[in-house]
Protein backbone atom coordinates (compact mmCIF):
# COMPACT_ATOMS: atom_id res chain seq x y z
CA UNK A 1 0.00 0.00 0.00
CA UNK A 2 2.96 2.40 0.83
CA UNK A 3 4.29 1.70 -2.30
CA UNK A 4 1.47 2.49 -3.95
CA UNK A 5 0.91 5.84 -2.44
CA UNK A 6 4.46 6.43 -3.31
CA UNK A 7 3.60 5.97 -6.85
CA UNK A 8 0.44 8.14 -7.47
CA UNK A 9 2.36 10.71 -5.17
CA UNK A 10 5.06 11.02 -7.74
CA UNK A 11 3.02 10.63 -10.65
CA UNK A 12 0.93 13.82 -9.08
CA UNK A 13 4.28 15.60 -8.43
CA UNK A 14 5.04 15.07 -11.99
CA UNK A 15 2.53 18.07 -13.52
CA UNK A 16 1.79 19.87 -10.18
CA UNK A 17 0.08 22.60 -11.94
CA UNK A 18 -2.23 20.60 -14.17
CA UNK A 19 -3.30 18.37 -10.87
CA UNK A 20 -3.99 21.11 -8.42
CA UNK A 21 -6.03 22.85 -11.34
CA UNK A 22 -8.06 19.90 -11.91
CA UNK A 23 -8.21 19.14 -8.29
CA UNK A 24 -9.36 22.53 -7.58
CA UNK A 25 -12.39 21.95 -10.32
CA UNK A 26 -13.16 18.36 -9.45
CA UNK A 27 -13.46 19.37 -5.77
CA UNK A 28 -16.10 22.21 -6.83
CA UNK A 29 -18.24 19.83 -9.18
CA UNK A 30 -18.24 16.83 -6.43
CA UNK A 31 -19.07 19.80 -3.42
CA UNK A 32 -21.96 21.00 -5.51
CA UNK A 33 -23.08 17.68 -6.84
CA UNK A 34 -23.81 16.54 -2.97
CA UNK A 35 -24.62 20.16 -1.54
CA UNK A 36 -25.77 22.70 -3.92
CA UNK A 37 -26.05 25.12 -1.30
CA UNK A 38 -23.60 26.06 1.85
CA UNK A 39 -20.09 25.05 2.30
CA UNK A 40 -18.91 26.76 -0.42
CA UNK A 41 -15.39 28.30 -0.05
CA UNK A 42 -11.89 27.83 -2.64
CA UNK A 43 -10.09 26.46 0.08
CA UNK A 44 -12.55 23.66 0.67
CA UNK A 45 -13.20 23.19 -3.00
CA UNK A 46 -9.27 22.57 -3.34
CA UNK A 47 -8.95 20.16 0.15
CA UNK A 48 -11.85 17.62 -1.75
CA UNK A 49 -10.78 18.13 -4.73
CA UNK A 50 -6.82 16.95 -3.76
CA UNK A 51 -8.13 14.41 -1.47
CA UNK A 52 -10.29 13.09 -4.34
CA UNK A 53 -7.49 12.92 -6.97
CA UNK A 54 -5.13 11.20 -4.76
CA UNK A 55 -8.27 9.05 -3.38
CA UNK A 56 -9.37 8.27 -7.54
CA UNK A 57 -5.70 7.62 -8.35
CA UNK A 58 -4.58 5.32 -5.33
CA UNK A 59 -7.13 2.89 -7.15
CA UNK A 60 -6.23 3.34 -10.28
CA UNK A 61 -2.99 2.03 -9.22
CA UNK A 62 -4.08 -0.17 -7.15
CA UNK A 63 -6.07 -2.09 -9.42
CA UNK A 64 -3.38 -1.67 -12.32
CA UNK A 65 -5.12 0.73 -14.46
CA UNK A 66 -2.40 2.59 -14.88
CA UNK A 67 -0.47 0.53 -16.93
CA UNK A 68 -3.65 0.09 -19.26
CA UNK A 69 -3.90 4.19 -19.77
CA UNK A 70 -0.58 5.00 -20.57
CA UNK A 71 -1.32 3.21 -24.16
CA UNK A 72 -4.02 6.21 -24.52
CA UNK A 73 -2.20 9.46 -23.67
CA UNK A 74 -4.79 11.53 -25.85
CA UNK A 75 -7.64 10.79 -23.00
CA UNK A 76 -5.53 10.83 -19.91
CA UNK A 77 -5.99 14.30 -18.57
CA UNK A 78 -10.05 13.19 -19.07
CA UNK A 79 -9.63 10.21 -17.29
CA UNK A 80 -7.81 11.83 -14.62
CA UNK A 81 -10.79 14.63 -14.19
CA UNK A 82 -12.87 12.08 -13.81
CA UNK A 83 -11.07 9.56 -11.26
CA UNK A 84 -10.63 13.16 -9.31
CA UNK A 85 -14.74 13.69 -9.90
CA UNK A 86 -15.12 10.38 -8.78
CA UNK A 87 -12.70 10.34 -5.86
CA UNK A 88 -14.42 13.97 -4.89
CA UNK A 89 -17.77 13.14 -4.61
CA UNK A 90 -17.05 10.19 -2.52
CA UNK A 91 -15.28 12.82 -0.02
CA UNK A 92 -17.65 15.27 -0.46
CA UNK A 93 -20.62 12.84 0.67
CA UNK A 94 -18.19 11.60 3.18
CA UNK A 95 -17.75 15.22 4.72
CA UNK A 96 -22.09 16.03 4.62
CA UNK A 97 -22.94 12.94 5.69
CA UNK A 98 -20.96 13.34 8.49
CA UNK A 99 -21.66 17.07 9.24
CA UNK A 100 -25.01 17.57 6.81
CA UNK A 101 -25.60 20.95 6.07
């Protein structure tokens, strides 16, 4: 598992930019897919939407997707928006269910 983690980290590291940017937009479209109202801030947006990409990318690593995407560069800044969608809406649901609005 620590090796894993290890891996997406560097992978992330590798285009800092391009992640935090999709991050940032993930993170708003899973917040407002669970709570279209309240809790809306950049900061937050950006915390889901990191925790999300690293979240959608540990399992695409995990389960050896990775390997399988590199033969499609053209799609892979789509597929990673949407394992970071993915990833964020799970933590966005995570964070209302726990504190609803």
């Amino acid at each position: 598992m620590q090796e894993i983690g290890q891996e997406v980290l560097a992978y992330l590291l590798g285009n800092p930019v391009l992640y935090v940017g999709i991050a940032f937009v993930a993170g708003f479209a899973g917040n407002k897919t669970v709570a279209y109202e309240g809790r809306s801030g950049l900061l937050l947006f950006l915390i889901v939407g990191l925790t999300g990409l690293f979240l959608g990318q540990f399992m695409v690593f995990f389960f050896g997707l990775h390997d399988y995407l590199e033969k499609l560069p053209e799609l892979r800044f789509l597929f990673d928006f949407i394992v970071a969608y993915i990833g964020s809406f799970i933590v966005a649901a995570i964070i209302h269910f726990i504190k609803p609005m």
